[in-house]
Protein backbone atom coordinates (compact mmCIF):
# COMPACT_ATOMS: atom_id res chain seq x y z
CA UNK A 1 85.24 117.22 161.86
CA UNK A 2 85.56 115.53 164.85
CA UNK A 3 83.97 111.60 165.56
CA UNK A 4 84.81 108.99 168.14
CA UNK A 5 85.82 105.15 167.88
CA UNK A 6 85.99 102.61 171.23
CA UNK A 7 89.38 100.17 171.15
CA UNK A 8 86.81 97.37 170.80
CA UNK A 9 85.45 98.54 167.32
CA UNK A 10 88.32 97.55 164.15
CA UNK A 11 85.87 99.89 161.77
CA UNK A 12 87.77 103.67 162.46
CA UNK A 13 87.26 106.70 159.75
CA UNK A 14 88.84 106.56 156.50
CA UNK A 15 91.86 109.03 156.80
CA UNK A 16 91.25 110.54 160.34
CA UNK A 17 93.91 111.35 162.19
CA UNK A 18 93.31 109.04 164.98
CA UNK A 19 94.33 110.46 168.92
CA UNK A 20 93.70 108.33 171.99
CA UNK A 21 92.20 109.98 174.59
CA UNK A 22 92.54 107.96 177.48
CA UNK A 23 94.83 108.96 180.80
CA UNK A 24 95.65 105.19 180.94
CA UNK A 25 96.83 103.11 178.21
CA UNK A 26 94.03 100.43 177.51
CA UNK A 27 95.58 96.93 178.99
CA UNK A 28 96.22 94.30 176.07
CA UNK A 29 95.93 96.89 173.30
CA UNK A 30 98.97 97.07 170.87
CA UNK A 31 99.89 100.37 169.82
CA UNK A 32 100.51 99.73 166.44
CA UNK A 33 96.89 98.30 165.71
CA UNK A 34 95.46 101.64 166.79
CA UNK A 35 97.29 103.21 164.20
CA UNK A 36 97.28 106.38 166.27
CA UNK A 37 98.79 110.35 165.37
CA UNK A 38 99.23 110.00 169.44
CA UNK A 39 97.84 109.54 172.73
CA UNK A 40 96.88 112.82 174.25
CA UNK A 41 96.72 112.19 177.94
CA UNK A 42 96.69 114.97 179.39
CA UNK A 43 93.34 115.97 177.52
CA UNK A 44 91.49 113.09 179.36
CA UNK A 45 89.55 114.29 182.70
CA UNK A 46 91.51 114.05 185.96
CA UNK A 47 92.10 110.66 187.95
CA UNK A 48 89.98 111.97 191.12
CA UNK A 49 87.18 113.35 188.31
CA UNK A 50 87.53 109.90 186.53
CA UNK A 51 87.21 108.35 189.80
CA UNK A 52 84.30 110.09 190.80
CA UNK A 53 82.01 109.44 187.78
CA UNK A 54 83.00 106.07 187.99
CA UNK A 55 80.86 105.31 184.59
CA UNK A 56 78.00 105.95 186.35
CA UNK A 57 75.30 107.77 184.08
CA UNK A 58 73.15 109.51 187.02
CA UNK A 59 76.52 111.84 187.35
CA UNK A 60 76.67 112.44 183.74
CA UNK A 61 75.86 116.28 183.70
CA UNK A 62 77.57 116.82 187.04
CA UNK A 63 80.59 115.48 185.01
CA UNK A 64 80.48 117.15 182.06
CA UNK A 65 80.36 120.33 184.08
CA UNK A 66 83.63 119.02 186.47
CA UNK A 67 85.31 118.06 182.81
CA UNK A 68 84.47 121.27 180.58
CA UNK A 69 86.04 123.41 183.83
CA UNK A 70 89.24 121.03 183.80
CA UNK A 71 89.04 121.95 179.98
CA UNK A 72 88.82 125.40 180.35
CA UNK A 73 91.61 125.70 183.24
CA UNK A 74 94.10 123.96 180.52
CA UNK A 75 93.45 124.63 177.02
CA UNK A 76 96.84 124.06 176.36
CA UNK A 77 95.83 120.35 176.10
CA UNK A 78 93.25 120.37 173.57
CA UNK A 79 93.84 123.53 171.20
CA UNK A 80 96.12 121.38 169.20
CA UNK A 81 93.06 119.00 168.54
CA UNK A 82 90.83 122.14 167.57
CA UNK A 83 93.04 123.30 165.09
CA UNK A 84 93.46 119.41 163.47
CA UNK A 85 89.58 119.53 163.64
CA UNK A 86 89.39 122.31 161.61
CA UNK A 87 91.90 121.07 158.74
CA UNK A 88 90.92 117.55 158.54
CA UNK A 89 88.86 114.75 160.48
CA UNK A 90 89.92 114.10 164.17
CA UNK A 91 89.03 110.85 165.35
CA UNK A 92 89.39 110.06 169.23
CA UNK A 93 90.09 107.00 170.43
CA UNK A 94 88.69 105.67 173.92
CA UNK A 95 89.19 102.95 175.96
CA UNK A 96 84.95 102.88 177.41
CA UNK A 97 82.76 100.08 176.60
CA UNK A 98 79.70 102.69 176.76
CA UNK A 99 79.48 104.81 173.83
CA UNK A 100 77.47 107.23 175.07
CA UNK A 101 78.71 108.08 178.37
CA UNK A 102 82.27 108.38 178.68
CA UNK A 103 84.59 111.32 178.52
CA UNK A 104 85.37 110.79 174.77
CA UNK A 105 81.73 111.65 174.04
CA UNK A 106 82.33 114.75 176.13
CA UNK A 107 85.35 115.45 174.69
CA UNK A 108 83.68 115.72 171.30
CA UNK A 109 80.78 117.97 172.71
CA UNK A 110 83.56 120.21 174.55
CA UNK A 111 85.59 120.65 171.33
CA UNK A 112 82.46 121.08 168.60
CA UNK A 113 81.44 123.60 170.70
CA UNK A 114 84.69 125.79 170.68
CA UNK A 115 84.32 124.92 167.06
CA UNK A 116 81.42 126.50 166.74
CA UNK A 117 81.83 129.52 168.28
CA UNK A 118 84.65 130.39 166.48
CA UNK A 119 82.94 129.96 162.86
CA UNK A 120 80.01 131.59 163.72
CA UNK A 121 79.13 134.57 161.45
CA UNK A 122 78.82 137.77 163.11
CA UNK A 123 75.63 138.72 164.09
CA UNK A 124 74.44 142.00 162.36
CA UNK A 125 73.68 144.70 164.48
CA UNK A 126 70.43 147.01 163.80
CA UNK A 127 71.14 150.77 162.97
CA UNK A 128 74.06 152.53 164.79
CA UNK A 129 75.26 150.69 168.09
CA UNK A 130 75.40 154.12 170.04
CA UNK A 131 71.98 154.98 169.41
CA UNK A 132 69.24 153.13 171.73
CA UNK A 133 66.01 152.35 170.04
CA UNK A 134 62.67 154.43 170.97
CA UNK A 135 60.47 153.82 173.02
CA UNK A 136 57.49 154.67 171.78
């Protein structure tokens, strides 16, 4: 399970293991009140990508796109957080005052997505897969 906490809220999940997410260290933010497993900056997107999107929401898509293929070119990065996700609750820490547009949220949407693919069940196939249905 994977769920997401700003800096700014105290109130994290009860026994997550708790990563920050952030290429920059939040200014004025003790590391020991985080309570963190680590900071994992080299998962967060790129400074020129970060730059770009410059928390504006009308380039939300266009950055998730830019940030999934920075995800995919280096999955060394965030394979270690799939594989926490799937034993116990990740909870990733960011450093955005908007909750819904920042690259934590994509982060989580990224990650729950490779989760997903590898738990799906395997589709059943119909009859023998060498032989073509009719056509009638």
């Amino acid at each position: 399970m994977i769920t997401l906490r700003s800096i700014y809220n105290p109130w994290g999940t009860p026994y997550a293991k708790r990563f920050l997410v952030e290429f920059n260290w939040p200014p004025g933010t003790d590391r020991p009140v985080l309570h963190l497993e680590g900071w994992l900056r080299d998962v967060a997107p790129s400074s020129e990508l970060s730059a770009w999107f410059a928390n504006d929401r009308g380039k939300w898509q266009e950055f998730r796109r830019r940030y999934f293929a920075e995800l995919d070119s280096h999955p060394e990065e965030w394979k270690f957080l799939l594989e926490e996700a799937r034993r116990s609750t990740v909870e990733l820490i960011y450093h955005s005052h908007d909750t819904k547009y920042n690259s934590a949220v994509a982060l989580k949407e990224y990650l729950e997505s490779k989760l997903a693919a590898t738990t799906q069940p395997e589709q059943p196939t119909l009859g023998h897969p060498d032989v073509s249905p009719r056509a009638e």
